[in-house]
Protein backbone atom coordinates (compact mmCIF):
# COMPACT_ATOMS: atom_id res chain seq x y z
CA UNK A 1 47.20 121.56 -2.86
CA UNK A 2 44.11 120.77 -0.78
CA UNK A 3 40.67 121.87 -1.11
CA UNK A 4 39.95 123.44 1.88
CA UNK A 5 43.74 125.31 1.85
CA UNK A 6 42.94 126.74 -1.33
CA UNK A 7 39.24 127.90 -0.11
CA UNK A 8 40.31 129.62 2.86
CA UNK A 9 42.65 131.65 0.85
CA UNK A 10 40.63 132.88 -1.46
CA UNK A 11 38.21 133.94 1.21
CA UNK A 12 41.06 135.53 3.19
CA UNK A 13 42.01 137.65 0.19
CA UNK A 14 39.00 138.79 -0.16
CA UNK A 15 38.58 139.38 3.53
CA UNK A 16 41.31 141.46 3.48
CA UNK A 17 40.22 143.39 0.09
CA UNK A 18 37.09 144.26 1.62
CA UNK A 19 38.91 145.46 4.51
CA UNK A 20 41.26 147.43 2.75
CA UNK A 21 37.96 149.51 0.76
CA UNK A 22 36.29 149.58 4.40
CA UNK A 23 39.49 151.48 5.27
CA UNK A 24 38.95 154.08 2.35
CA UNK A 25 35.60 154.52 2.07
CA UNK A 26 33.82 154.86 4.74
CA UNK A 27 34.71 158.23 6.05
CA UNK A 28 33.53 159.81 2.85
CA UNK A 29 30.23 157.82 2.01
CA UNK A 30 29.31 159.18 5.52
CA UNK A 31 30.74 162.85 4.69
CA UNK A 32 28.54 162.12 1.10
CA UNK A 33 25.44 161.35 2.88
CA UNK A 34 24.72 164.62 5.20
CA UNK A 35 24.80 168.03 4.89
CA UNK A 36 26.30 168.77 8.37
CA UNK A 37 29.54 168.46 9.15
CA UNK A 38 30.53 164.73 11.01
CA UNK A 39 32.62 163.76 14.04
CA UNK A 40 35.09 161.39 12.69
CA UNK A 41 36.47 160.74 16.28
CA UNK A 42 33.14 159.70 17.37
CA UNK A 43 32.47 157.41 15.03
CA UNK A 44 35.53 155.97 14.64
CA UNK A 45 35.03 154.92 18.31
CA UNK A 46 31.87 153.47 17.55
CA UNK A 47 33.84 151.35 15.11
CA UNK A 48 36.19 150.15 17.57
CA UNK A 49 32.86 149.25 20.29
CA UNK A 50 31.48 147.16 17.42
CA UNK A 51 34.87 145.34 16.75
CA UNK A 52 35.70 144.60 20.09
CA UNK A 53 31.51 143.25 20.40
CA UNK A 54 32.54 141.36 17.24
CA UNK A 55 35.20 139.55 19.24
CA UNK A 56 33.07 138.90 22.10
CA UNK A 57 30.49 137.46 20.22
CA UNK A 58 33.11 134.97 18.54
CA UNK A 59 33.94 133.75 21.75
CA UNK A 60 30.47 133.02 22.76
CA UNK A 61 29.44 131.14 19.04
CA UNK A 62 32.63 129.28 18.42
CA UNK A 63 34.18 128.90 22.16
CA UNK A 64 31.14 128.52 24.32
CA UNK A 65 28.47 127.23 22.08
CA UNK A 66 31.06 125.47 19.90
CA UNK A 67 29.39 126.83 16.36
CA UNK A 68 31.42 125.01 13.30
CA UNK A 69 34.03 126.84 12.18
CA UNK A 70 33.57 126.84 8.42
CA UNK A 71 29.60 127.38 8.74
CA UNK A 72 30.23 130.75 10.56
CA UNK A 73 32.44 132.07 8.37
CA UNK A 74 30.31 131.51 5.39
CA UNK A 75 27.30 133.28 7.39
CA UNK A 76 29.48 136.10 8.11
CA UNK A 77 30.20 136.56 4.56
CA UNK A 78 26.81 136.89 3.62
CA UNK A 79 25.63 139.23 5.89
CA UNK A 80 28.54 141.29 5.14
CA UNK A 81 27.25 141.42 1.74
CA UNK A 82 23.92 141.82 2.39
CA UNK A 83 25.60 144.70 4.61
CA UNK A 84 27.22 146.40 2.18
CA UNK A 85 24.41 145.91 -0.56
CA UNK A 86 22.23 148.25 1.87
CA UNK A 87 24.71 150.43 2.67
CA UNK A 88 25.06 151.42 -1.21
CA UNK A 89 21.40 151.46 -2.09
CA UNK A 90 20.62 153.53 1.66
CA UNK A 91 21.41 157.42 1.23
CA UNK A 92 20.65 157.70 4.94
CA UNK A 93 22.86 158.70 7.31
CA UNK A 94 22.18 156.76 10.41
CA UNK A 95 21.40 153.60 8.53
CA UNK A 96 24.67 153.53 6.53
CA UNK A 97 26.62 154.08 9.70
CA UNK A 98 24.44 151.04 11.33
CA UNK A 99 25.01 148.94 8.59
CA UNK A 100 29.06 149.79 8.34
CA UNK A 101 29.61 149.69 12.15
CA UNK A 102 27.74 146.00 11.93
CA UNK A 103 30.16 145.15 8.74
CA UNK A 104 33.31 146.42 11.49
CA UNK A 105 31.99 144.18 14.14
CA UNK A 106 31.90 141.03 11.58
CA UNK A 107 35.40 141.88 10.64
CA UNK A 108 36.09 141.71 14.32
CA UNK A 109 34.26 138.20 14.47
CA UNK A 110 36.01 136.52 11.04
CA UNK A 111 39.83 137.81 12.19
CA UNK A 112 39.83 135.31 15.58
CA UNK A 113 38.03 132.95 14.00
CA UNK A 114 40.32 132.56 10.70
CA UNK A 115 43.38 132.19 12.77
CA UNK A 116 42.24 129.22 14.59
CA UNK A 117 40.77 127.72 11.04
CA UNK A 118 44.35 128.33 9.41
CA UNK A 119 46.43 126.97 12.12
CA UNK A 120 44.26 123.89 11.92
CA UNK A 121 44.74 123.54 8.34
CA UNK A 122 48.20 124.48 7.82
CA UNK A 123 51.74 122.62 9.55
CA UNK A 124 53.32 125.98 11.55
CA UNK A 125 56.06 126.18 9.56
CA UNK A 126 54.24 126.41 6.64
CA UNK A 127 51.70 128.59 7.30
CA UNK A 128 53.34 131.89 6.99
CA UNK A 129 55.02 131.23 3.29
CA UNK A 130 51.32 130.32 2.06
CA UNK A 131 49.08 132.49 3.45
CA UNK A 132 51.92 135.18 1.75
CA UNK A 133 51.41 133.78 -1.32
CA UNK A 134 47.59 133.84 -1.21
CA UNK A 135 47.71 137.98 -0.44
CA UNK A 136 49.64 138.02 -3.66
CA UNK A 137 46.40 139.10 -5.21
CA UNK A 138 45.71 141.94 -2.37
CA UNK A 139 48.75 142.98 -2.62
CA UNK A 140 48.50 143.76 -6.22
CA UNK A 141 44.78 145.55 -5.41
CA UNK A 142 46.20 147.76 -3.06
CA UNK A 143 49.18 148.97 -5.29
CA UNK A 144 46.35 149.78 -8.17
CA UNK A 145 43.82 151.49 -5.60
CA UNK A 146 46.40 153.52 -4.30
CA UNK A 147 46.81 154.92 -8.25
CA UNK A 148 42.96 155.15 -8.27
CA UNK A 149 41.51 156.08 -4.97
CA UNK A 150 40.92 159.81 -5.70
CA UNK A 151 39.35 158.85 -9.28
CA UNK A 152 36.39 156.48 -7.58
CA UNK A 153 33.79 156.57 -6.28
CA UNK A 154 33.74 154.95 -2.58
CA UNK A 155 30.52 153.84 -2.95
CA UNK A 156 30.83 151.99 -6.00
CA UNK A 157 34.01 150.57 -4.41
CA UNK A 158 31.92 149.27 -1.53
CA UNK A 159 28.57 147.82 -4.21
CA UNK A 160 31.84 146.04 -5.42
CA UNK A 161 32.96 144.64 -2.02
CA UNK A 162 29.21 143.22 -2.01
CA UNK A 163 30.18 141.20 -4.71
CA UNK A 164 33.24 139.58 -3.76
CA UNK A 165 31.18 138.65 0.04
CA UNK A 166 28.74 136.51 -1.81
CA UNK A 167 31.51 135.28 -3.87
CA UNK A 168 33.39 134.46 -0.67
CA UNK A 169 30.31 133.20 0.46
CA UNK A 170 29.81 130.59 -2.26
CA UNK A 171 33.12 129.47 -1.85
CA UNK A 172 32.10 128.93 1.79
CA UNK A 173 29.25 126.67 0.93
CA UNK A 174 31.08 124.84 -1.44
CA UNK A 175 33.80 124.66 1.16
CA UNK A 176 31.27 123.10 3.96
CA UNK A 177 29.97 120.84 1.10
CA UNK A 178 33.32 119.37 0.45
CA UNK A 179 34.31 118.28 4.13
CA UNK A 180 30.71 117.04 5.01
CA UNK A 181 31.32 114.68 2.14
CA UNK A 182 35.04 114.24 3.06
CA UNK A 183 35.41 114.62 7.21
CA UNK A 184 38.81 113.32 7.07
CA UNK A 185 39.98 116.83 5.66
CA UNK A 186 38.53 118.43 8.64
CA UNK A 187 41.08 117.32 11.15
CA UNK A 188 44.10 119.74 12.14
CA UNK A 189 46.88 118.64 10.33
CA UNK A 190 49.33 118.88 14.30
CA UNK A 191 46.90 116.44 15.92
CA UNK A 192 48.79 113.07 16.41
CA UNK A 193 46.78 110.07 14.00
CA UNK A 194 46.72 106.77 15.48
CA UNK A 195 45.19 104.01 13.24
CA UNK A 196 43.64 100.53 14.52
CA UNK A 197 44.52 97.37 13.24
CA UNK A 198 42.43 94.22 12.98
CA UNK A 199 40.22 95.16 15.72
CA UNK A 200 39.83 98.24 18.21
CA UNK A 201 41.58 96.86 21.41
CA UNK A 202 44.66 97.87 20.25
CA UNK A 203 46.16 100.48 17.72
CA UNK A 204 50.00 100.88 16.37
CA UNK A 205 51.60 104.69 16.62
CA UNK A 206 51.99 106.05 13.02
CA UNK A 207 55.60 106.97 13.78
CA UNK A 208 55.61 103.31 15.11
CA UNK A 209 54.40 102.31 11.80
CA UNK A 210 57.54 104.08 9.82
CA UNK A 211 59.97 102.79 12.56
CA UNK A 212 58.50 99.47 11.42
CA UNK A 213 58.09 98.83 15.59
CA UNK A 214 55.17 96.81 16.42
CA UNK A 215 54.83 97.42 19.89
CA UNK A 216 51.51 98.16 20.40
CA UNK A 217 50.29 100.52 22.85
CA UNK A 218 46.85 100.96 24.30
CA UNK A 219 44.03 103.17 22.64
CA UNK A 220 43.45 106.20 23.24
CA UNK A 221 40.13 108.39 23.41
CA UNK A 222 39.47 110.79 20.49
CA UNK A 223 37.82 114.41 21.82
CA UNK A 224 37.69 117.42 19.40
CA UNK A 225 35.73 120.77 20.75
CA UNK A 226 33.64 121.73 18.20
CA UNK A 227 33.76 118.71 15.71
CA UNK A 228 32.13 115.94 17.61
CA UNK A 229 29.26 115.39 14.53
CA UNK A 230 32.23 115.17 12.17
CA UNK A 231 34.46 112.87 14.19
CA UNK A 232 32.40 110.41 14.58
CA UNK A 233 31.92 110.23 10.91
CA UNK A 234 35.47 109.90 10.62
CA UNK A 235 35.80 107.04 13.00
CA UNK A 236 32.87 105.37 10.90
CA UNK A 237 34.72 105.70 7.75
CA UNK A 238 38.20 105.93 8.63
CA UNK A 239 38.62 103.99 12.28
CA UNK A 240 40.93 106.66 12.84
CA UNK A 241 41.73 107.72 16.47
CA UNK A 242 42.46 111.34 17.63
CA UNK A 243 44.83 111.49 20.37
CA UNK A 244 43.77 113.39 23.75
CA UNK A 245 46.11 116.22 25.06
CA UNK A 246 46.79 115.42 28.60
């Protein structure tokens, strides 16, 4: 299995296991940190507002200002610890619903943007059967906190879900660490490869190659939103071609 498949689901489980004690929790560490009774409604419309302002600001980092992909998720699991870390030591009321409307928003920014990272690292028809596999883990979590819920308490559940960010956030780094030093991994795995031969004037078709047909056909220009840094690494070390979608 490669590198970067295995990475990104790890971090998805624990995406979704920080989620899932987001879910439980953070109703009652509000109820636990005020004597007055709390609008739920309210503030569970807040939530949405900062989810749907996560979203937005995805599309202006990744579309618009073409952020890399694997460097934003990494920074938006270590805020979300750094989050969570202040919404266990802060007794406060209005600062622990600041800090757990921000960690909604984030959850709103990583959900877009790990679609788009698995569908570039994963064939279509593959992609469901793995990522199922990889929630094996969650799957088991949820069973067990749904045994344990009542006996916890939430905010020790959520000083925990600070520790698996940062730990999602080291695999991150080493993630971004491993495809600066191998680029070629970086490349979505439905993008058609065309490889040069002798010299860059002309280029055979991989399926050409198999067919063991030599017609050549004429070059064509490589163009990848987001990755340009990275791709022309790759040509450097590779000479390999992206395809352009007409």
């Amino acid at each position: 299995m490669e590198i970067n498949v295995l990475c990104i689901g790890l971090i998805e489980n624990i995406a979704l296991i920080n989620l899932n004690i987001f879910l439980f929790s953070w109703a009652s560490i509000l109820k636990q940190s005020t004597e007055k009774e709390i609008n739920i409604g309210y503030i569970y419309t807040c939530m949405v507002l900062t989810m749907i302002i996560g979203t937005k600001l995805y599309e202006i980092l990744i579309i618009y200002c073409n952020f890399n992909y694997y460097m934003s998720i990494t920074g938006c699991f270590f805020i979300q610890g750094l989050l969570l870390y202040k919404t266990y030591f802060d007794n406060r009321f209005l600062e622990r619903l600041i800090y757990l409307s921000l960690f909604n928003g984030l959850i709103g920014f990583y959900n877009p943007l790990n679609s788009i990272v698995k569908s570039n690292i994963l064939i279509e028809k593959y992609r469901a059967l793995l990522m199922n596999l990889f929630r094996t883990p969650y799957n088991i979590y949820v069973i067990i906190s749904l045994f344990t819920l009542k006996h916890i308490n939430p905010l020790k559940l959520i000083f925990f879900a600070g520790h698996l960010s940062f730990i999602a956030f080291g695999i991150g780094v080493f993630l971004c660490i491993y495809l600066y030093i191998h680029p070629e991994n970086n490349i979505p795995k439905e993008v058609q490869f065309l490889y040069t031969i002798k010299n860059n004037n002309y280029i055979y078709s991989e399926e050409d190659n198999n067919n063991n047909d030599n017609d050549l056909i004429k070059p064509k220009k490589h163009i990848y939103s987001g990755e340009d840094d990275m791709l022309k690494n790759l040509k450097q070390k590779t000479h390999i071609y992206i395809e352009e979608d007409e």
